[in-house]
Protein backbone atom coordinates (compact mmCIF):
# COMPACT_ATOMS: atom_id res chain seq x y z
CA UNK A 1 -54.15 3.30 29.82
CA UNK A 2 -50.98 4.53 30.90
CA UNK A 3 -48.98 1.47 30.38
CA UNK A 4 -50.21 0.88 26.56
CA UNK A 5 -49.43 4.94 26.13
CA UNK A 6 -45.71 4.32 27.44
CA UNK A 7 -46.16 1.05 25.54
CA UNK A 8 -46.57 2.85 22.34
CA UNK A 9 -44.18 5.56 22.65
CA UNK A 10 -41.33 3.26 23.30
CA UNK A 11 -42.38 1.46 19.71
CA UNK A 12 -42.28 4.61 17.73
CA UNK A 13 -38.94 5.61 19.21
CA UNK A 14 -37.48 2.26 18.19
CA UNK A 15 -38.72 2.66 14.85
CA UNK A 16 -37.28 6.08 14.98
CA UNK A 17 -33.91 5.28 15.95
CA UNK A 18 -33.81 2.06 13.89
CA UNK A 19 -34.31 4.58 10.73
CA UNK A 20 -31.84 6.54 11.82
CA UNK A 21 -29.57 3.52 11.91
CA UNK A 22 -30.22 2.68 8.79
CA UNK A 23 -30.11 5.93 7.13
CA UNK A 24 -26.62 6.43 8.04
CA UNK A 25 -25.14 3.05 6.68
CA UNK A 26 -26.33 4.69 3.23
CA UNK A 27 -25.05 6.47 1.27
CA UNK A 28 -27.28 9.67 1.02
CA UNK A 29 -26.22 10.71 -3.03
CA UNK A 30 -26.43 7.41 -4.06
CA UNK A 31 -22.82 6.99 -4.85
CA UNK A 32 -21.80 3.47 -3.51
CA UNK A 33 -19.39 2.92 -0.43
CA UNK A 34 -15.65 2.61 -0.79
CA UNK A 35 -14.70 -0.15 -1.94
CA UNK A 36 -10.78 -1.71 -1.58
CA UNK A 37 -8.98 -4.99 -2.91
CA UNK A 38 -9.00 -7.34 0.26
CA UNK A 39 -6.52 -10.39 -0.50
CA UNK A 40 -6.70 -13.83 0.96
CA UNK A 41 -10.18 -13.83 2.00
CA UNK A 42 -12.12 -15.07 -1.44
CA UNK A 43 -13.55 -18.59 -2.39
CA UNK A 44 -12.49 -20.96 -4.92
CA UNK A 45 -14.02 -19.51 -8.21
CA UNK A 46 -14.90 -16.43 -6.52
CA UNK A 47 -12.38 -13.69 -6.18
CA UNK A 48 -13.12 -10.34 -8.62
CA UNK A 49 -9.86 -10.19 -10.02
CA UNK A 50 -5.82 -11.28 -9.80
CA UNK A 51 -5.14 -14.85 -9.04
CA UNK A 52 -1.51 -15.48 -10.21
CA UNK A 53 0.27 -16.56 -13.22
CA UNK A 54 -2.09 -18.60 -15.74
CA UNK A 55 -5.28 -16.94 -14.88
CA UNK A 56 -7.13 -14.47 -17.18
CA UNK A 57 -9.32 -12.70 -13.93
CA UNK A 58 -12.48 -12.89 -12.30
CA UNK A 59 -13.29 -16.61 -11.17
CA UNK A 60 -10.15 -17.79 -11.82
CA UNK A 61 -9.00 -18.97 -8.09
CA UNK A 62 -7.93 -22.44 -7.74
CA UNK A 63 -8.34 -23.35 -4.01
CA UNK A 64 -10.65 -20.97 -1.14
CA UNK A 65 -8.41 -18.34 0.64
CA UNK A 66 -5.92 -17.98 -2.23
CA UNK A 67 -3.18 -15.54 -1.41
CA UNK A 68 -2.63 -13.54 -4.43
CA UNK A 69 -6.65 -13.26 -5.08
CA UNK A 70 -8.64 -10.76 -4.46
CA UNK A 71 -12.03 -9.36 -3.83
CA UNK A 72 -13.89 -6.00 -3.17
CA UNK A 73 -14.87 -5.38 0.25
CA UNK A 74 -16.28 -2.56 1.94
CA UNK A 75 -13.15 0.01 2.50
CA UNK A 76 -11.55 -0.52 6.14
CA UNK A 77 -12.53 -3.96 6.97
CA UNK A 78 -10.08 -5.75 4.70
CA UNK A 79 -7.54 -6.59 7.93
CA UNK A 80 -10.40 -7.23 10.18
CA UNK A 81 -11.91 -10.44 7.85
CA UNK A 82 -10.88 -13.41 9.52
CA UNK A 83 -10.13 -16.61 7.51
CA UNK A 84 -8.69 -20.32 8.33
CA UNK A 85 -5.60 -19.13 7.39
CA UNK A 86 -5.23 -15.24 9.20
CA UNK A 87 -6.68 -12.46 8.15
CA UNK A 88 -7.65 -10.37 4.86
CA UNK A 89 -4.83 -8.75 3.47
CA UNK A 90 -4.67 -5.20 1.13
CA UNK A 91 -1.50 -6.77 -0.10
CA UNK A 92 -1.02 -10.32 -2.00
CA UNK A 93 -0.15 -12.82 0.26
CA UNK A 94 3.08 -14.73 -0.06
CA UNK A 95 2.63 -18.48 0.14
């Protein structure tokens, strides 16, 4: 009887804690998380915005990885994104 009371009480502090976990990743306003322009680390087609000379905008990247495109990312992990060729930059990239 002990053992499924212990059993129990661990659960519900798991679920507690995951919650908690949770609740903090969200914004509690509403508002959505910082966003930032993240360079380098979009797909072919998929970056939101600036890909060079020639392009109108959004979807406009030519090849995966493209230097000078860009996409939103969550603010502060731009330089931590790792692609085949380095990492996410908050600046274009220079061929």
């Amino acid at each position: 009887m002990i053992t499924r009371s212990l059993s129990l009480g661990a659960l519900a502090l798991v679920a507690l804690t995951s919650g908690a976990a949770m609740a903090q990743t969200a914004p509690m306003d509403g508002a959505k998380p910082a966003m930032e322009k993240c360079y380098g680390v979009s797909m072919a087609g998929k970056n939101d915005c600036a890909a060079g000379p020639g392009t109108t905008c959004a979807g406009t990247s030519k090849m995966d990885h493209q230097g000078n495109a860009w996409k939103y990312v969550p603010a502060g992990t731009c330089t931590t994104i790792k692609t085949p060729k380095g990492m996410g930059s908050l600046a274009p990239i220079k061929a």
